[in-house]
N, C-alpha and C. Protein backbone atom coordinates (compact mmCIF):
# COMPACT_ATOMS: atom_id res chain seq x y z
N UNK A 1 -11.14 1.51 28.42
CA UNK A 1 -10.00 0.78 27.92
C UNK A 1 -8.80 1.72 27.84
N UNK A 2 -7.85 1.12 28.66
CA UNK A 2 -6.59 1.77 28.09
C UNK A 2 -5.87 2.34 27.06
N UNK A 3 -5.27 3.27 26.54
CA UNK A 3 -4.58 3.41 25.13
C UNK A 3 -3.68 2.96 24.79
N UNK A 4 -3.22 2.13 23.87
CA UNK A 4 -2.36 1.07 23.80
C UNK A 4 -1.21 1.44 22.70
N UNK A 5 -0.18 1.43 22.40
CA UNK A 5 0.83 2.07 21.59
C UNK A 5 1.08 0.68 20.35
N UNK A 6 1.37 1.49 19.30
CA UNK A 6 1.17 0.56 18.55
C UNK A 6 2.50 0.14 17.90
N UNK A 7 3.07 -0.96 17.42
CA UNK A 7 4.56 -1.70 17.73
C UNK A 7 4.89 -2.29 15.87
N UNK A 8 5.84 -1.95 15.46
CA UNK A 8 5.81 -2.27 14.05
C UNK A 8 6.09 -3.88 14.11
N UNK A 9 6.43 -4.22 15.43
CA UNK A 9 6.51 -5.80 15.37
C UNK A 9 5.22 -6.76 14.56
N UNK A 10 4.05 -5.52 14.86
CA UNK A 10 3.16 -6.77 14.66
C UNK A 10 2.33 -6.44 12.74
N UNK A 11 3.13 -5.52 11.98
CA UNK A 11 2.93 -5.21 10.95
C UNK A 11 3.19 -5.73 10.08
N UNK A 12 2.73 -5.99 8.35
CA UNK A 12 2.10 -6.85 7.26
C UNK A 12 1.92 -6.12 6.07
N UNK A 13 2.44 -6.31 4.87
CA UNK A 13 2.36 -6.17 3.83
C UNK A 13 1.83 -7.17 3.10
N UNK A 14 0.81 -7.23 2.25
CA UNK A 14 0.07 -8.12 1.21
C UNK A 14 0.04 -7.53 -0.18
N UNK A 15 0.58 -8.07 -1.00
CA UNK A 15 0.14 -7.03 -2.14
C UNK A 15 -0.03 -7.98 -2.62
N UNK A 16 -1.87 -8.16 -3.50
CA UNK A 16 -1.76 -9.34 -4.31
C UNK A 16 -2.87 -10.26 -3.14
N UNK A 17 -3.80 -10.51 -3.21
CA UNK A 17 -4.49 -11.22 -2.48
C UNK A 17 -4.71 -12.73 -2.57
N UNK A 18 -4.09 -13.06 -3.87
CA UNK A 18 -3.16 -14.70 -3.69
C UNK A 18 -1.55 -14.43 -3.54
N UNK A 19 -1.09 -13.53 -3.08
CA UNK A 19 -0.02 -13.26 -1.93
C UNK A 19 0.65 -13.66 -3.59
N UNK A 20 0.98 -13.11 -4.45
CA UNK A 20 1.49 -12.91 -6.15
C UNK A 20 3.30 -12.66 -5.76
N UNK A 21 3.41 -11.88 -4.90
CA UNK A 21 5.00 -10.95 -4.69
C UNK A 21 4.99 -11.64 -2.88
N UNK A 22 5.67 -12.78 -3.26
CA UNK A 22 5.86 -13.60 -1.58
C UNK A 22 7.11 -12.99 -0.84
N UNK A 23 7.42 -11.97 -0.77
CA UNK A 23 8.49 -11.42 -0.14
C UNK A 23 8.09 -10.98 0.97
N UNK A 24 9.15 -12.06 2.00
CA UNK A 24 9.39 -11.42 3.50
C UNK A 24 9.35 -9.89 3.64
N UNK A 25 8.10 -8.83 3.69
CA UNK A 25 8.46 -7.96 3.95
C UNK A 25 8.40 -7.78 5.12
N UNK A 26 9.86 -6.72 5.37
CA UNK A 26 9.69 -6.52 6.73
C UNK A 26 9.69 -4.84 6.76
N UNK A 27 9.24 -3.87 6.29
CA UNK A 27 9.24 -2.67 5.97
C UNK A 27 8.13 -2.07 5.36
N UNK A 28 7.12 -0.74 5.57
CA UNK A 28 6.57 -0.64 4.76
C UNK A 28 6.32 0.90 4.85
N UNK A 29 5.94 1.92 3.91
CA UNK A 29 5.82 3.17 3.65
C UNK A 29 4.71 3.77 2.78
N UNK A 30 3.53 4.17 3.68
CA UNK A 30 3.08 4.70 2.61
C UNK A 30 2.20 6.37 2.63
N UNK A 31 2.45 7.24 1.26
CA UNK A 31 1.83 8.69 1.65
C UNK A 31 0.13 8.41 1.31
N UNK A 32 -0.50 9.22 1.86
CA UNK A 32 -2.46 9.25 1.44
C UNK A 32 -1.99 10.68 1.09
N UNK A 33 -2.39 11.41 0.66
CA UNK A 33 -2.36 12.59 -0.14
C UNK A 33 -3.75 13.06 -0.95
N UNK A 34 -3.67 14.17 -1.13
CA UNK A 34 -5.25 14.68 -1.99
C UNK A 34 -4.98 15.94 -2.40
N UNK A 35 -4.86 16.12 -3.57
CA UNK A 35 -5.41 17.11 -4.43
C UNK A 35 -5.86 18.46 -4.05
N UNK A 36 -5.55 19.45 -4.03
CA UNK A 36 -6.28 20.79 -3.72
C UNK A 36 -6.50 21.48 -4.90
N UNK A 37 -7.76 22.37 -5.06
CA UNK A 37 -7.50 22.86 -6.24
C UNK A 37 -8.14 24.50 -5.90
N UNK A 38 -7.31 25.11 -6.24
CA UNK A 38 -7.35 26.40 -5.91
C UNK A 38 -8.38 27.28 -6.56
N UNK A 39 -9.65 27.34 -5.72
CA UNK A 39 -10.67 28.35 -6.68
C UNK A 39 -10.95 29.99 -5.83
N UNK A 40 -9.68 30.45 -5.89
CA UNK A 40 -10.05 32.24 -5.26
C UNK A 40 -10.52 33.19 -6.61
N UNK A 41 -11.18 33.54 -6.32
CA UNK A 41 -11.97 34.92 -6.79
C UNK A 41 -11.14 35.87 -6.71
N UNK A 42 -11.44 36.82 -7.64
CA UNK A 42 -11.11 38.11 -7.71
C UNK A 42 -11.84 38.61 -6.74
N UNK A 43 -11.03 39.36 -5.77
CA UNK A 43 -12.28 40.05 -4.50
C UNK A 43 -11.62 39.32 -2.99
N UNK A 44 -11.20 38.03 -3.73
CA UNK A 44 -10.97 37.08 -2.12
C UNK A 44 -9.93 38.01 -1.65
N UNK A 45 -9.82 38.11 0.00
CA UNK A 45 -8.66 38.47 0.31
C UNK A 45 -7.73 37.30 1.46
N UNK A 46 -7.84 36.10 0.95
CA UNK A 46 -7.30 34.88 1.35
C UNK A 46 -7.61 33.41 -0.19
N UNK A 47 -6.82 32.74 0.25
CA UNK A 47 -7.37 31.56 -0.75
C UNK A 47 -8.18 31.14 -0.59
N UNK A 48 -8.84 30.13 -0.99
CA UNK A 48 -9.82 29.28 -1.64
C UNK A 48 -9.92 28.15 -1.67
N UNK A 49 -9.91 27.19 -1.14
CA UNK A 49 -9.23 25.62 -1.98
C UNK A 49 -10.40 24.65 -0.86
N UNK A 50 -10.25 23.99 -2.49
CA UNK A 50 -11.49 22.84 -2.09
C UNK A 50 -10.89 20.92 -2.52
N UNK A 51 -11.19 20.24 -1.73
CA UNK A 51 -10.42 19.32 -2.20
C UNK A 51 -10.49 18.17 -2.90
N UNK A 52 -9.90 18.27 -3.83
CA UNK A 52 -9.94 16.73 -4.97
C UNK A 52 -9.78 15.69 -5.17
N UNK A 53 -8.86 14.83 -5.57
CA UNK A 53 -9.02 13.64 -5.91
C UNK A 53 -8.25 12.89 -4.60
N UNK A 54 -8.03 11.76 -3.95
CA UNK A 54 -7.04 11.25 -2.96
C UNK A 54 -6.60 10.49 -3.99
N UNK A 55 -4.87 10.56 -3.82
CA UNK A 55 -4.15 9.43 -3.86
C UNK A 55 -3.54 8.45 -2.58
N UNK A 56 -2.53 7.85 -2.84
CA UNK A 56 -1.37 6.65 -2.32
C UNK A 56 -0.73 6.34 -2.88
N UNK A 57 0.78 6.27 -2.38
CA UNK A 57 1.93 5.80 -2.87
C UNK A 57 2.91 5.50 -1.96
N UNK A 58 3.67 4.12 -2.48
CA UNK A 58 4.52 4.26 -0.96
C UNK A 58 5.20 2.88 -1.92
N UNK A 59 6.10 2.38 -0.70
CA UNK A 59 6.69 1.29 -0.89
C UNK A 59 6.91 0.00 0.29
N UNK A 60 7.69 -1.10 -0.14
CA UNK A 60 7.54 -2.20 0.75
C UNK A 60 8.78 -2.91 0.51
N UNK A 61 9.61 -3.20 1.46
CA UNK A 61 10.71 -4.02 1.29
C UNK A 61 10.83 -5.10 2.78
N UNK A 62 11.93 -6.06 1.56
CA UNK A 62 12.18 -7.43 2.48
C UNK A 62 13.14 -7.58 1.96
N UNK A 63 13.30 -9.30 2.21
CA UNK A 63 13.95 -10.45 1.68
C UNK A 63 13.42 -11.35 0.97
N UNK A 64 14.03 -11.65 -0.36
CA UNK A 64 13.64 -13.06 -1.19
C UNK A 64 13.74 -14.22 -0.74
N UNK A 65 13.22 -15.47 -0.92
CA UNK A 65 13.27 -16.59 -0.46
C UNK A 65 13.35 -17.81 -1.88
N UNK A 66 13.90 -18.59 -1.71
CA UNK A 66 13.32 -19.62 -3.01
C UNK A 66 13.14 -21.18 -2.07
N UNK A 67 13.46 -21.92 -3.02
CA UNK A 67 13.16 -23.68 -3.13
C UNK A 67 12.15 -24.05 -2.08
N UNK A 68 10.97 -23.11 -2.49
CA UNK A 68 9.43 -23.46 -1.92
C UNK A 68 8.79 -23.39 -3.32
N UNK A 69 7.42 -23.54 -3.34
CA UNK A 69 6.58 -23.27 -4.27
C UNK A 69 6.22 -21.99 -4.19
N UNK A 70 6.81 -21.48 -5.73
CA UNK A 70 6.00 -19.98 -5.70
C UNK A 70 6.55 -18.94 -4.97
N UNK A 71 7.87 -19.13 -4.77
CA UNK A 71 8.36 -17.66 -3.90
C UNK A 71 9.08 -16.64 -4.76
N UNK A 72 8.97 -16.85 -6.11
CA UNK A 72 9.65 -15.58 -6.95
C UNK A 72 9.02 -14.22 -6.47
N UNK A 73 9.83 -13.60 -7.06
CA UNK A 73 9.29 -12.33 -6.48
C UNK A 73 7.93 -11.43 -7.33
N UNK A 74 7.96 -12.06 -8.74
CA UNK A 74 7.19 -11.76 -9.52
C UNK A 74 7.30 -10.41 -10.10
N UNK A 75 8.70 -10.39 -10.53
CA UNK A 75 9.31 -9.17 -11.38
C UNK A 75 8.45 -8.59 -12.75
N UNK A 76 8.67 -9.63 -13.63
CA UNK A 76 7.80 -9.25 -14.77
C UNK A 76 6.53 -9.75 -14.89
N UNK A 77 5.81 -9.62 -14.43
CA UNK A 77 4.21 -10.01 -14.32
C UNK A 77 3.56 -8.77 -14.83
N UNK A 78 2.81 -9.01 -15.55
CA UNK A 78 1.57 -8.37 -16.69
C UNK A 78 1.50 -6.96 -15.58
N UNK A 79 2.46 -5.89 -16.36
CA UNK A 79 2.78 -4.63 -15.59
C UNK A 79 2.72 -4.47 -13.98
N UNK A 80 4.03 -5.67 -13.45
CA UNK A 80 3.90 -5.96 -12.14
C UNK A 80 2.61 -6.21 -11.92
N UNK A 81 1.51 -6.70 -12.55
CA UNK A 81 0.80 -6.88 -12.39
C UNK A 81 0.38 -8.50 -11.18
N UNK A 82 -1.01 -8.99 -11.09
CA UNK A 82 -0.86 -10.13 -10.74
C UNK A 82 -2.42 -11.54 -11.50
N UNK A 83 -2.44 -11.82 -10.63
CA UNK A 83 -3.45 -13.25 -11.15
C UNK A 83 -4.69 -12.40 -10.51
N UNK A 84 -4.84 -11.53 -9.45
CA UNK A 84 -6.11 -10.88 -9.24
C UNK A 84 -6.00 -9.61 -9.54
N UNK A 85 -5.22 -8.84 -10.37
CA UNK A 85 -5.22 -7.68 -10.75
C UNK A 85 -5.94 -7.72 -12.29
N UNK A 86 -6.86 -6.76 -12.05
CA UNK A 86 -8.15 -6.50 -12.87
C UNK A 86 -7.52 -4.94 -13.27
N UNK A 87 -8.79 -4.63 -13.78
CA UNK A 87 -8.97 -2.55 -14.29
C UNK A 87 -8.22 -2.26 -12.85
N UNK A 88 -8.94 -2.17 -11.76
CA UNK A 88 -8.44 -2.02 -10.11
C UNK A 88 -6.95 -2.18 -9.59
N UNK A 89 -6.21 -3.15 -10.04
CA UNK A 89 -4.88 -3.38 -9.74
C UNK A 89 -5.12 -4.68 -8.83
N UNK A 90 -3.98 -4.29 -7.95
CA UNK A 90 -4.04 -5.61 -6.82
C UNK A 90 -4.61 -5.33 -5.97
N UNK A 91 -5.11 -5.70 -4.87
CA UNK A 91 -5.33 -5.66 -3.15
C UNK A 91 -4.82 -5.48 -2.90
N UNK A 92 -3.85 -4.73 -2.15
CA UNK A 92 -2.64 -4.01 -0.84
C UNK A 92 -3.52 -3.59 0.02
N UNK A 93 -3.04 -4.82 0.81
CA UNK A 93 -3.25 -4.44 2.51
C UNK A 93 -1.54 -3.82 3.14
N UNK A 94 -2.18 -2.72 4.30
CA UNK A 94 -0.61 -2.51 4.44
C UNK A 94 -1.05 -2.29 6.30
N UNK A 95 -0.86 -3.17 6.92
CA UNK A 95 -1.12 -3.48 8.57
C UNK A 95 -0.30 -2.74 9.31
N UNK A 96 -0.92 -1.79 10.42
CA UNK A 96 0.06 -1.20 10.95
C UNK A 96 0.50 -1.83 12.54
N UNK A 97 -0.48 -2.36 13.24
CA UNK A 97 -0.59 -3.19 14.15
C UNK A 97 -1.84 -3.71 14.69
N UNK A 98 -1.55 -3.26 16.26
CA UNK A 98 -2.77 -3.48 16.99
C UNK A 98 -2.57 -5.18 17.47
N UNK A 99 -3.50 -5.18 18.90
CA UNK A 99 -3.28 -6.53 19.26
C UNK A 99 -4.14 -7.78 18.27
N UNK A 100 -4.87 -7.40 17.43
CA UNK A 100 -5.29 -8.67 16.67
C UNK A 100 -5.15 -8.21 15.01
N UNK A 101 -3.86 -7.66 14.80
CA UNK A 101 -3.27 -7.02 13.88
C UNK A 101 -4.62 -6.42 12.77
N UNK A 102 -5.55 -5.46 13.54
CA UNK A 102 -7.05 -5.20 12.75
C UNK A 102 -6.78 -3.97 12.58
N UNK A 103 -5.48 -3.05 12.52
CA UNK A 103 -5.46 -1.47 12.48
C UNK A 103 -4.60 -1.79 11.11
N UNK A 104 -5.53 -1.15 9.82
CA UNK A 104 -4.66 -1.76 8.47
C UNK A 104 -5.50 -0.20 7.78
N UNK A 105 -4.66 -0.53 6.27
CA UNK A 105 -5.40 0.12 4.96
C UNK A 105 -5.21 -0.82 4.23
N UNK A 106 -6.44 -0.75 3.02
CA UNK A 106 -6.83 -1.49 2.26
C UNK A 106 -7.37 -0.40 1.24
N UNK A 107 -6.43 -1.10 -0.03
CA UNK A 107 -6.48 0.04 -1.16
C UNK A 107 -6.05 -1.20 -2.52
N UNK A 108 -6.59 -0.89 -3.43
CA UNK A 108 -6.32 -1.31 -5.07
C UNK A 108 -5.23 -0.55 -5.21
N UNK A 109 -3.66 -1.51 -6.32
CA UNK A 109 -2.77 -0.35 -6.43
C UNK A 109 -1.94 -1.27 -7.99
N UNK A 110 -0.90 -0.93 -8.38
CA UNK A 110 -0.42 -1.45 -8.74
C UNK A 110 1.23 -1.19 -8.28
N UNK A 111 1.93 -2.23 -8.77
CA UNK A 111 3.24 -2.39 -8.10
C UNK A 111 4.07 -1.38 -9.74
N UNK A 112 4.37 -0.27 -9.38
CA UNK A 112 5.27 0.41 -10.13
C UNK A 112 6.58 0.23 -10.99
N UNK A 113 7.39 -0.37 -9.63
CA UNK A 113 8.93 -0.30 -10.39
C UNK A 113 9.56 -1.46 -8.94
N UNK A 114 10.05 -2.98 -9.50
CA UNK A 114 10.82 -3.27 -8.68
C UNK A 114 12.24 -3.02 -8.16
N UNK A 115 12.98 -2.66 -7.24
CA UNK A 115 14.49 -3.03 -7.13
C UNK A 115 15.27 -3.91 -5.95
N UNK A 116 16.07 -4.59 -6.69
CA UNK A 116 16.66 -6.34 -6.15
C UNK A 116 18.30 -5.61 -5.77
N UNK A 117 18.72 -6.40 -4.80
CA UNK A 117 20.25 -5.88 -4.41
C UNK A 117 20.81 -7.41 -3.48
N UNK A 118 21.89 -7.64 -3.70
CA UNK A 118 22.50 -8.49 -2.82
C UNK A 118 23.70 -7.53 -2.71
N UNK A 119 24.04 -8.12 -1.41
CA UNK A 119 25.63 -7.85 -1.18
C UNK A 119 26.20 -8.97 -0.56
N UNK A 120 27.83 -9.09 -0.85
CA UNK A 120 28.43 -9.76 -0.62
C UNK A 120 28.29 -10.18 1.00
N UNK A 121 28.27 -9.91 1.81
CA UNK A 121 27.55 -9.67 3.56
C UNK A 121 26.31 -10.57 3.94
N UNK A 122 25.96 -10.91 2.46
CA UNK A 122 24.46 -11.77 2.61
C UNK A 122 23.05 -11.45 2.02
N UNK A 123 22.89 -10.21 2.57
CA UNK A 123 21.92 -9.64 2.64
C UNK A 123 20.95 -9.70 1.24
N UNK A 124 20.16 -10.23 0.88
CA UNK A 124 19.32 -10.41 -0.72
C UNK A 124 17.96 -9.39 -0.61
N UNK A 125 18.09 -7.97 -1.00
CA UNK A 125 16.92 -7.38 -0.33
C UNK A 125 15.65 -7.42 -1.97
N UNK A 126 14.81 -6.43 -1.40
CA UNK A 126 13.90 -6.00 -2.48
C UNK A 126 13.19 -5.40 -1.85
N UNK A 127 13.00 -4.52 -3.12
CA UNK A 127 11.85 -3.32 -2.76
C UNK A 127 11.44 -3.21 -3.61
N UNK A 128 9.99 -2.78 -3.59
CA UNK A 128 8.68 -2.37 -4.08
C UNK A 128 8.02 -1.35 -4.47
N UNK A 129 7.61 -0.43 -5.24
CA UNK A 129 6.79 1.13 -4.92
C UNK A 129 5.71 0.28 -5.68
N UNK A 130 4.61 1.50 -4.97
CA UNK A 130 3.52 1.36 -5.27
C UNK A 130 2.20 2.38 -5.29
N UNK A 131 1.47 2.14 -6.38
CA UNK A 131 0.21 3.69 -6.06
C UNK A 131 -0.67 3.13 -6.68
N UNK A 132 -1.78 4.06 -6.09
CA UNK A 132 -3.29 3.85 -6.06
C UNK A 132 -3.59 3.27 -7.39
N UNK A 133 -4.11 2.32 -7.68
CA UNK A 133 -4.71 2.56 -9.36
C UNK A 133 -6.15 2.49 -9.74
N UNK A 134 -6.93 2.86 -8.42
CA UNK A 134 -8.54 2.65 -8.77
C UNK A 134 -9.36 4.22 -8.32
N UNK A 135 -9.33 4.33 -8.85
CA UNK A 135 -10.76 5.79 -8.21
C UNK A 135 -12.03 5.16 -8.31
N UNK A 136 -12.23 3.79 -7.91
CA UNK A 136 -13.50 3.71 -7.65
C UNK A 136 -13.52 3.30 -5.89
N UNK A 137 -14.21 3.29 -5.24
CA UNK A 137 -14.80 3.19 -3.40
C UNK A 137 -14.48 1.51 -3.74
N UNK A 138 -13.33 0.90 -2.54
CA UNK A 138 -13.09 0.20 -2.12
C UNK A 138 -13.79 -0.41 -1.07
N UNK A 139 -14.31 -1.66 -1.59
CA UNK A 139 -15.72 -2.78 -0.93
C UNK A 139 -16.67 -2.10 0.16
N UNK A 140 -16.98 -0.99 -0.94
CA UNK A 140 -18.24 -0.06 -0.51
C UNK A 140 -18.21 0.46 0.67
N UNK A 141 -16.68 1.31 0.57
CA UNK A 141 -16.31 1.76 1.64
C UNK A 141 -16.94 3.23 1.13
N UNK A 142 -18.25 3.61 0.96
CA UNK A 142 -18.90 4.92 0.77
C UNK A 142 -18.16 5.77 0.52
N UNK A 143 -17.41 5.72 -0.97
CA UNK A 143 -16.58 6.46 -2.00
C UNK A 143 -15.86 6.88 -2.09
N UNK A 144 -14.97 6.36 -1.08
CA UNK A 144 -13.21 6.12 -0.99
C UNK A 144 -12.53 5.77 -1.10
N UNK A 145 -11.48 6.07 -1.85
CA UNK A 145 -10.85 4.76 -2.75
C UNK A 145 -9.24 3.78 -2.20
N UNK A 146 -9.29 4.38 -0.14
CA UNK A 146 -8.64 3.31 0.17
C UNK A 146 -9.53 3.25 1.36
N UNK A 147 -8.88 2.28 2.55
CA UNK A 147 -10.43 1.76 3.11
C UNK A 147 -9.32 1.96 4.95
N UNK A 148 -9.58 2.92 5.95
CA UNK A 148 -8.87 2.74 6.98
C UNK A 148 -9.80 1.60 8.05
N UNK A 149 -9.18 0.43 8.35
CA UNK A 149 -9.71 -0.03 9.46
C UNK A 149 -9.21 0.15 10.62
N UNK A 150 -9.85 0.69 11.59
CA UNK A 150 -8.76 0.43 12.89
C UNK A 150 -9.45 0.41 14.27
N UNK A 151 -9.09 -0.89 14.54
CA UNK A 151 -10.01 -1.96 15.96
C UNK A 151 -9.84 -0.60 17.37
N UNK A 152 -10.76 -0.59 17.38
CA UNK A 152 -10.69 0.07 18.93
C UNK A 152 -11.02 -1.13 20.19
N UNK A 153 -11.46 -2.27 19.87
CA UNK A 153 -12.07 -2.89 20.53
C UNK A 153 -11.20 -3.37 21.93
């Protein structure tokens, strides 16, 4: 099979797995990161480092929509929270492409800090941050606490 390049056209933000924050996103950002923790010895003559905990954090922006059912953006919800956010947070899926849009991460997070902007020009945006909020292995993804899928098929 050919190697196929992958196109932000066909990319997806979900946060909230009854889709809680319905914003057109059309943008999305996020870091995976991990912990190092430095154990050199007296004697070493280089460092040491072994690695710790993984995080995620990133963000997601669009456009608001209204006079549908349910398209607020869900500003003050139980610490940006949502209707399936547990101990775990929400579901954030964050899709990067691929032809049957199956190249994603899937991670528990919670939504941090919203910010809303219009300008006179039209434009009604919003943005999102967001980070990890579970250290437990995501749907027994063997003890990792975000989950990479990505279709080779």
């Amino acid at each position: 099979m050919a190697e196929k390049f992958l196109s932000g056209n066909a990319g997806q933000c979900l946060i909230g797995s009854a889709n809680e924050h319905p914003v057109h996103f059309n943008t999305w950002s996020a870091t995976f990161s991990r912990a190092m923790h430095d154990v050199t010895a007296f004697g070493d003559t280089g460092r040491r480092r072994i690695p710790g905990i993984a995080d995620v954090t990133g963000s997601a922006g669009g456009f608001m929509t209204y006079d549908a059912s349910d398209t607020n953006p869900g500003v003050f919800q139980d610490a940006h929270g949502s209707a399936d956010s547990d101990a775990m947070g929400h579901a954030i899926v964050l899709t990067v492409g691929g032809d049957s849009g199956n190249c994603h991460y899937d991670f528990h997070g919670l939504v941090s800090d919203v910010a809303i902007s219009t300008a006179m020009g039209g434009d009604a945006t919003i943005t999102m941050n967001f980070a990890l909020s579970s250290g437990l292995q995501y749907a027994g993804n063997s003890g990792t606490t975000a989950m990479e899928a990505w279709d080779e098929s």
